[in-house]
PDB file of N, CA and C in Angstrom:
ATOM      1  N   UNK A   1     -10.693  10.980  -6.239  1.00  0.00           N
ATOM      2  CA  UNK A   1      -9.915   9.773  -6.076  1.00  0.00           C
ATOM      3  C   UNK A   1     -10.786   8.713  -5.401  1.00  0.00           C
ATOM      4  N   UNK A   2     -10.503   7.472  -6.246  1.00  0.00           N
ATOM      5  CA  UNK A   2     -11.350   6.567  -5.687  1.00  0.00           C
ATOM      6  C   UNK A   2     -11.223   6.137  -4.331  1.00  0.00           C
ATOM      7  N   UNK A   3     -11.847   5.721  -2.941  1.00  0.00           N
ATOM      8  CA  UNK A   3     -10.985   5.299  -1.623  1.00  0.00           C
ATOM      9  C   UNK A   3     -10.798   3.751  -1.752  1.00  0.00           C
ATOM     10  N   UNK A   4      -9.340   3.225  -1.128  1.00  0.00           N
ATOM     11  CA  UNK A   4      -9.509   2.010  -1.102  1.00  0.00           C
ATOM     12  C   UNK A   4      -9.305   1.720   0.008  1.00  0.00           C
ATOM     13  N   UNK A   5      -9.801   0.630   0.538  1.00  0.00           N
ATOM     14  CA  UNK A   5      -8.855  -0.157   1.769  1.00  0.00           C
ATOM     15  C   UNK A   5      -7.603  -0.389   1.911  1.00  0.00           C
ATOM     16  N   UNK A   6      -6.982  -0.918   2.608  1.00  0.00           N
ATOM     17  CA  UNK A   6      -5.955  -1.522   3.338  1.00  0.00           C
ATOM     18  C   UNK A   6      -5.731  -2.523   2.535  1.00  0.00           C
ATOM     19  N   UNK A   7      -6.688  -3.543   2.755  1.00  0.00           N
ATOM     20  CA  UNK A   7      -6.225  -5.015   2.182  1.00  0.00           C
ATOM     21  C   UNK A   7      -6.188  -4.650   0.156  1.00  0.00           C
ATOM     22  N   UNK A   8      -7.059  -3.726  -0.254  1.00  0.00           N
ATOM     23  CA  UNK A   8      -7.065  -3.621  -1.372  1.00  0.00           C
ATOM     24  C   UNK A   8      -5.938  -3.104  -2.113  1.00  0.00           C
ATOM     25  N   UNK A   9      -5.416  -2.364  -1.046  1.00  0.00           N
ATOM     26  CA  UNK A   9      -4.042  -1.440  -1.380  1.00  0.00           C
ATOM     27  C   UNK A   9      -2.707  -2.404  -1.063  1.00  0.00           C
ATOM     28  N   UNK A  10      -3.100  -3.288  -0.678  1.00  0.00           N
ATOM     29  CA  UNK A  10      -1.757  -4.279  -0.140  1.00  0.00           C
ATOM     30  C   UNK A  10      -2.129  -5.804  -1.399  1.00  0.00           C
ATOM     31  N   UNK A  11      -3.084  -5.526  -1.605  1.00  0.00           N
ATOM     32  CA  UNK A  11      -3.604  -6.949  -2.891  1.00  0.00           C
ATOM     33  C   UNK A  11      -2.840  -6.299  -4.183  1.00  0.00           C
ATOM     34  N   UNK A  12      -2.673  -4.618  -4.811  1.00  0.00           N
ATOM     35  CA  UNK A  12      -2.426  -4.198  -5.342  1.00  0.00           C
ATOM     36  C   UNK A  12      -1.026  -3.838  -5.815  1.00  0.00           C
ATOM     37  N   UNK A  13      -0.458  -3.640  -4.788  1.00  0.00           N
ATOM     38  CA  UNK A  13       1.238  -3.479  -4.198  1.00  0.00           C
ATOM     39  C   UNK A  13       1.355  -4.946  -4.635  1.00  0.00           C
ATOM     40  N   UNK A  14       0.701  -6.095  -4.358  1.00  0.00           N
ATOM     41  CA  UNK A  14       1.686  -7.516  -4.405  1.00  0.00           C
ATOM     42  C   UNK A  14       1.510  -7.749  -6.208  1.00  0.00           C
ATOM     43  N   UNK A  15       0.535  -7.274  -6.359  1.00  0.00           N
ATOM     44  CA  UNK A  15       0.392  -7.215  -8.108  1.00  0.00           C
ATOM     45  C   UNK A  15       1.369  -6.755  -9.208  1.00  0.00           C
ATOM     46  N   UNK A  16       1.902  -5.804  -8.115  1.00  0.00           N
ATOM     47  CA  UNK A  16       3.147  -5.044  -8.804  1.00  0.00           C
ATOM     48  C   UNK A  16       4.276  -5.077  -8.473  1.00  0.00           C
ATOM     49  N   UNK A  17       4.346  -6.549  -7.973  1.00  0.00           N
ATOM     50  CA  UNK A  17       5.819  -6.817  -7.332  1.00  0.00           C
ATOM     51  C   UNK A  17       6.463  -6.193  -6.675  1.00  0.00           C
ATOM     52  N   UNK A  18       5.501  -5.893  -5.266  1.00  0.00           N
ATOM     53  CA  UNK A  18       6.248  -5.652  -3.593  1.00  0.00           C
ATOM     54  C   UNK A  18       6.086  -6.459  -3.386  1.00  0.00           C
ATOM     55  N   UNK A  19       6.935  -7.363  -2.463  1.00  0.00           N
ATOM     56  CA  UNK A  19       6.814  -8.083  -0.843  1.00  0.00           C
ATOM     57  C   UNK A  19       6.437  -8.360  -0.111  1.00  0.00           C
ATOM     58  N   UNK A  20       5.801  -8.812   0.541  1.00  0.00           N
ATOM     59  CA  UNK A  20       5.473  -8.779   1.790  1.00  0.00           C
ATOM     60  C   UNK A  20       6.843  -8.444   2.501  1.00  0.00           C
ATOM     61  N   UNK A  21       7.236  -8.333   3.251  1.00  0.00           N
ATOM     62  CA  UNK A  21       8.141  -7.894   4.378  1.00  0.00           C
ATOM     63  C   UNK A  21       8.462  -8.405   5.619  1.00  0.00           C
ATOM     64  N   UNK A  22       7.118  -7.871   6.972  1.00  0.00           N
ATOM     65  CA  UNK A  22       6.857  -8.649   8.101  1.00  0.00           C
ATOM     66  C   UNK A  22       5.631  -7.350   7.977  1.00  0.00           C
ATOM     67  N   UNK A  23       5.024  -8.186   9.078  1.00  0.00           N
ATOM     68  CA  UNK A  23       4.029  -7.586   9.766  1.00  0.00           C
ATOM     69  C   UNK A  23       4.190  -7.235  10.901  1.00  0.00           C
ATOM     70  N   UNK A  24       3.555  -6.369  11.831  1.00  0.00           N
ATOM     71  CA  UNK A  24       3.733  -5.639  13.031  1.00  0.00           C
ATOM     72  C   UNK A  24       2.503  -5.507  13.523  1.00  0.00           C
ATOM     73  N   UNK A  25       1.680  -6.033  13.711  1.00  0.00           N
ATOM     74  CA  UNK A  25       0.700  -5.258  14.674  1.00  0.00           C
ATOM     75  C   UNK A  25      -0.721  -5.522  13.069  1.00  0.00           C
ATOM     76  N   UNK A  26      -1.361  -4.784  13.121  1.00  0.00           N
ATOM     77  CA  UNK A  26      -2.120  -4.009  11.490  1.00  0.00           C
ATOM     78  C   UNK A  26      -1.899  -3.541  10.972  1.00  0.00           C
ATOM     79  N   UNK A  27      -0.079  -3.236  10.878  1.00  0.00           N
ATOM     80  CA  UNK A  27       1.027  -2.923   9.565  1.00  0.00           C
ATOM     81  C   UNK A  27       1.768  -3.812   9.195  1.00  0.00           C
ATOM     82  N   UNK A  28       1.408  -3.772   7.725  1.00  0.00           N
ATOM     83  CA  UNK A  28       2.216  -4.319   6.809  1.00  0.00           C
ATOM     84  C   UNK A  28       3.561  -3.452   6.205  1.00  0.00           C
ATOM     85  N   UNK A  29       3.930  -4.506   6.037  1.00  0.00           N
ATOM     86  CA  UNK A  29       5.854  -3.784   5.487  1.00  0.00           C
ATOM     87  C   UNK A  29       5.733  -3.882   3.881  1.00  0.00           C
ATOM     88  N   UNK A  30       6.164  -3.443   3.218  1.00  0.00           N
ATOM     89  CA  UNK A  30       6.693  -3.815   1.857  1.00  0.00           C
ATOM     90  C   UNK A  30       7.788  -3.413   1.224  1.00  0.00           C
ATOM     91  N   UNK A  31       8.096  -4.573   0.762  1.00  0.00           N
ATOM     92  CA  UNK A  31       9.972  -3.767   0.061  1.00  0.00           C
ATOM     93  C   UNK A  31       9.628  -4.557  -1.539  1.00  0.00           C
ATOM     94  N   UNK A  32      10.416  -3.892  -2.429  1.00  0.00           N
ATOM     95  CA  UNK A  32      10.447  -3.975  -3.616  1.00  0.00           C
ATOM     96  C   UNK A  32      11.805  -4.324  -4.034  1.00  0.00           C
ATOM     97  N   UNK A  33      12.592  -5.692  -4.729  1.00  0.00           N
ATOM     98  CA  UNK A  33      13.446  -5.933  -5.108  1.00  0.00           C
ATOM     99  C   UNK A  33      14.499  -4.596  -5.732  1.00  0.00           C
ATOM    100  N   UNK A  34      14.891  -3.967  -5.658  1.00  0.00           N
ATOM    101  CA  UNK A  34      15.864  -3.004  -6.468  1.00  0.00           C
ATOM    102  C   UNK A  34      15.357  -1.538  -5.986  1.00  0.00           C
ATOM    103  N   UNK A  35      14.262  -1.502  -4.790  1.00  0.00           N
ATOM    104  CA  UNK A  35      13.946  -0.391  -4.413  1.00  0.00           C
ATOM    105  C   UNK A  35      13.784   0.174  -3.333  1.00  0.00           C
ATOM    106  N   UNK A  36      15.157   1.458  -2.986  1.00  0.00           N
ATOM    107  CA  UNK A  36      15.113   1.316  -1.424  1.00  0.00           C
ATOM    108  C   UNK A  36      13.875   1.704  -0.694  1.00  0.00           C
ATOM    109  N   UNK A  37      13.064   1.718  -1.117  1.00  0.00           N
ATOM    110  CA  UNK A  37      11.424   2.592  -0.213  1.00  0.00           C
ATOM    111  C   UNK A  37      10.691   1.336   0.614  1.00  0.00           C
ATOM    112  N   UNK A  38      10.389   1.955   1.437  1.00  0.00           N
ATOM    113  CA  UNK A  38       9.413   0.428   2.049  1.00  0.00           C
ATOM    114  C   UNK A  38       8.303   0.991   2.316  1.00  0.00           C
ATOM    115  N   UNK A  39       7.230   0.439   2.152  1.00  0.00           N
ATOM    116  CA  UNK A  39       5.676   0.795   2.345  1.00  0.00           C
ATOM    117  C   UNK A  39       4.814   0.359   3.168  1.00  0.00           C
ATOM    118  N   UNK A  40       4.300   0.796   4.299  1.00  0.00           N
ATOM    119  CA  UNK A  40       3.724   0.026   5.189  1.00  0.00           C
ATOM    120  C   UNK A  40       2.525   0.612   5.036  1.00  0.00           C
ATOM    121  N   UNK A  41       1.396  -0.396   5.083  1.00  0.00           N
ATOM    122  CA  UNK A  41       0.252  -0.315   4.832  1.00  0.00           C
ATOM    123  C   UNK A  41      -0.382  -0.291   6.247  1.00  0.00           C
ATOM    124  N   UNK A  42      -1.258   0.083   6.799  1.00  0.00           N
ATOM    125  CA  UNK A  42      -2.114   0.022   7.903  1.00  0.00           C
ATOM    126  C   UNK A  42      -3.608  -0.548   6.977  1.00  0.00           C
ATOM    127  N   UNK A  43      -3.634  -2.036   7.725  1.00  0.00           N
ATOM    128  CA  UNK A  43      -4.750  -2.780   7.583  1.00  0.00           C
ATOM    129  C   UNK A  43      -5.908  -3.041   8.508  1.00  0.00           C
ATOM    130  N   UNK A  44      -7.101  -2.097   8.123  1.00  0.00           N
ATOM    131  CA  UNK A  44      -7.873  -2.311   9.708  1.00  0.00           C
ATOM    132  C   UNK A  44      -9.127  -2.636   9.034  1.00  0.00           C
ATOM    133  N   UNK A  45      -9.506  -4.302   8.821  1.00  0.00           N
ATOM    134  CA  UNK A  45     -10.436  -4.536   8.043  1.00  0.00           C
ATOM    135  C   UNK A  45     -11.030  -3.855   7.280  1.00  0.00           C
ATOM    136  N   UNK A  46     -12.106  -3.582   6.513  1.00  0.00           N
ATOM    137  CA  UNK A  46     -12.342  -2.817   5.689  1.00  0.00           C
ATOM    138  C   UNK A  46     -12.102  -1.174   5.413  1.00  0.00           C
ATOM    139  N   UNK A  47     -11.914  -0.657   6.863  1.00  0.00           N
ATOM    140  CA  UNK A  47     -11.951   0.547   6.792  1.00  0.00           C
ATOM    141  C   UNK A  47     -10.932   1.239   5.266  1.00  0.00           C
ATOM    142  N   UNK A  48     -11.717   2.596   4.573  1.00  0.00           N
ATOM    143  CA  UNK A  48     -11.151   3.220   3.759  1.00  0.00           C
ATOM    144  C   UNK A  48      -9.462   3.643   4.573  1.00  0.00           C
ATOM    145  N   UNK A  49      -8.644   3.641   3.756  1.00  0.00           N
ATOM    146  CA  UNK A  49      -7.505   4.658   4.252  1.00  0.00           C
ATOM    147  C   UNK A  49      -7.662   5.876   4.021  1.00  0.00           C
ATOM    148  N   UNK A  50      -7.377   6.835   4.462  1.00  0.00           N
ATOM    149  CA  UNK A  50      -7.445   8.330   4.444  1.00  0.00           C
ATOM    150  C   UNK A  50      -6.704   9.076   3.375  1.00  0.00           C
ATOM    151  N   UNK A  51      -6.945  10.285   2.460  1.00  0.00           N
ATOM    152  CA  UNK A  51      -6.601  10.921   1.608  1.00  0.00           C
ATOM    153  C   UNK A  51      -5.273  11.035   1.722  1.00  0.00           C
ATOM    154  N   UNK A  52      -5.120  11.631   2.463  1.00  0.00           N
ATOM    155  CA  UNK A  52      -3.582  11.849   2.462  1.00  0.00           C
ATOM    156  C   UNK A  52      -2.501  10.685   2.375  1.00  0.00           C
ATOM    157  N   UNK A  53      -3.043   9.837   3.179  1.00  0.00           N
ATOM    158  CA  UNK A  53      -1.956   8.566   3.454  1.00  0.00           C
ATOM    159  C   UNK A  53      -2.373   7.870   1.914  1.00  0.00           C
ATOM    160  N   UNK A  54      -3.489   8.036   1.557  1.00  0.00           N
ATOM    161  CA  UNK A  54      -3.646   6.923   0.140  1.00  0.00           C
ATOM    162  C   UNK A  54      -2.631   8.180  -0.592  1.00  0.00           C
ATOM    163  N   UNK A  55      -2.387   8.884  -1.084  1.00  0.00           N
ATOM    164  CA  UNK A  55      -2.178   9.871  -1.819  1.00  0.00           C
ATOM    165  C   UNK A  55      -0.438   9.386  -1.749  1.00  0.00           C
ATOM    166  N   UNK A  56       0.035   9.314  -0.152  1.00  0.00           N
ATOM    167  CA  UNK A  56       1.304   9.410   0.229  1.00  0.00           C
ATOM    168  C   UNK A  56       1.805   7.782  -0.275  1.00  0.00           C
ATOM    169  N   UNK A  57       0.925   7.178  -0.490  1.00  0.00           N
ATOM    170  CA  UNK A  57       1.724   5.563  -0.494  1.00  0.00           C
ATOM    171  C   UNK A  57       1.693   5.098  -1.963  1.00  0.00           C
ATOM    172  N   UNK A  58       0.167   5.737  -2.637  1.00  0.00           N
ATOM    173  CA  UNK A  58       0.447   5.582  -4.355  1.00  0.00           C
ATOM    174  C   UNK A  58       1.771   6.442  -4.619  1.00  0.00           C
ATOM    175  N   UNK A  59       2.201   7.567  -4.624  1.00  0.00           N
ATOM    176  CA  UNK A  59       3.338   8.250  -4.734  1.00  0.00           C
ATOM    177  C   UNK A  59       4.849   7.620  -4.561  1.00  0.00           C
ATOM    178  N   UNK A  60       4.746   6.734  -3.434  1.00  0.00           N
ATOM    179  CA  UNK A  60       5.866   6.197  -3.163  1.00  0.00           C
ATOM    180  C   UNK A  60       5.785   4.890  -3.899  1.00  0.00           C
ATOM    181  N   UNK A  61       5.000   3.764  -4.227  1.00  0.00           N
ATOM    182  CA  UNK A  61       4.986   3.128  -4.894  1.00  0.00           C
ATOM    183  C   UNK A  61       4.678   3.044  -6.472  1.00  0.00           C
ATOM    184  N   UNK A  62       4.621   4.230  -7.013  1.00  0.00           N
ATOM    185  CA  UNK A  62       4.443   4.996  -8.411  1.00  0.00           C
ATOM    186  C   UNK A  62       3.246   4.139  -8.973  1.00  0.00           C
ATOM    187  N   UNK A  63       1.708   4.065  -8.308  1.00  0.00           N
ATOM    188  CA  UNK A  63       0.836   4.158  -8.711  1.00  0.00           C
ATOM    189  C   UNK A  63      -0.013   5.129  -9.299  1.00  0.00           C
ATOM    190  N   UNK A  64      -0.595   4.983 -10.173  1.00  0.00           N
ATOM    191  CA  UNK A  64      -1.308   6.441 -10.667  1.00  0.00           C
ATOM    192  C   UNK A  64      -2.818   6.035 -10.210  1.00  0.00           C
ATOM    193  N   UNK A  65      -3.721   7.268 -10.118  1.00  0.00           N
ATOM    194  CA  UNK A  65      -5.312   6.966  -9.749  1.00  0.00           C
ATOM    195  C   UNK A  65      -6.294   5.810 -10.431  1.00  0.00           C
ATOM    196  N   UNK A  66      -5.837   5.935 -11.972  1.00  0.00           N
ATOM    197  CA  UNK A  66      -6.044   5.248 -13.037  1.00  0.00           C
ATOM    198  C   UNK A  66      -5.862   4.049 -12.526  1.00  0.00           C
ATOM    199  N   UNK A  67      -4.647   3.053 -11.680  1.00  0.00           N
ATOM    200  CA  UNK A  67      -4.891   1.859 -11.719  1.00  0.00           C
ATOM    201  C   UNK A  67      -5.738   1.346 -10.491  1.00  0.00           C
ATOM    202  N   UNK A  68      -6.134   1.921  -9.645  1.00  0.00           N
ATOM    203  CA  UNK A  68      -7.396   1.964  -8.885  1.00  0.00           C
ATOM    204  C   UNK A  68      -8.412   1.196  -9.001  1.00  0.00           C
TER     205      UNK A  68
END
């Protein structure tokens, strides 16, 4: 799996019509018109996000690896 950032993973989410939400701190919120899930991204300048959490947030926002 490819790694992405934060900001890349939150540029991606807005591509596919999430939200912005609010922000908190170096989390981002996201809500999706007609979808109760909200997605908060942890944005810490470039740094990669971690396997699991990338794994856990494409899942909830029904990204596949492919659009990466």
């Amino acid at each position: 799996m490819k790694a992405v950032s934060g900001k890349e993973f939150a540029r991606l989410l807005e591509k596919r019509g999430w939200k912005s939400k609010r922000i908190n701190g170096s989390h981002h919120v996201y809500c999706k018109p007609g979808n109760p899930a909200r997605i908060t991204v942890p944005i810490h300048g470039s740094a990669a996000l971690k396997v699991g959490l990338q794994r856990h947030l494409m899942k909830n926002a029904g990204i596949g690896e492919s659009e990466l």
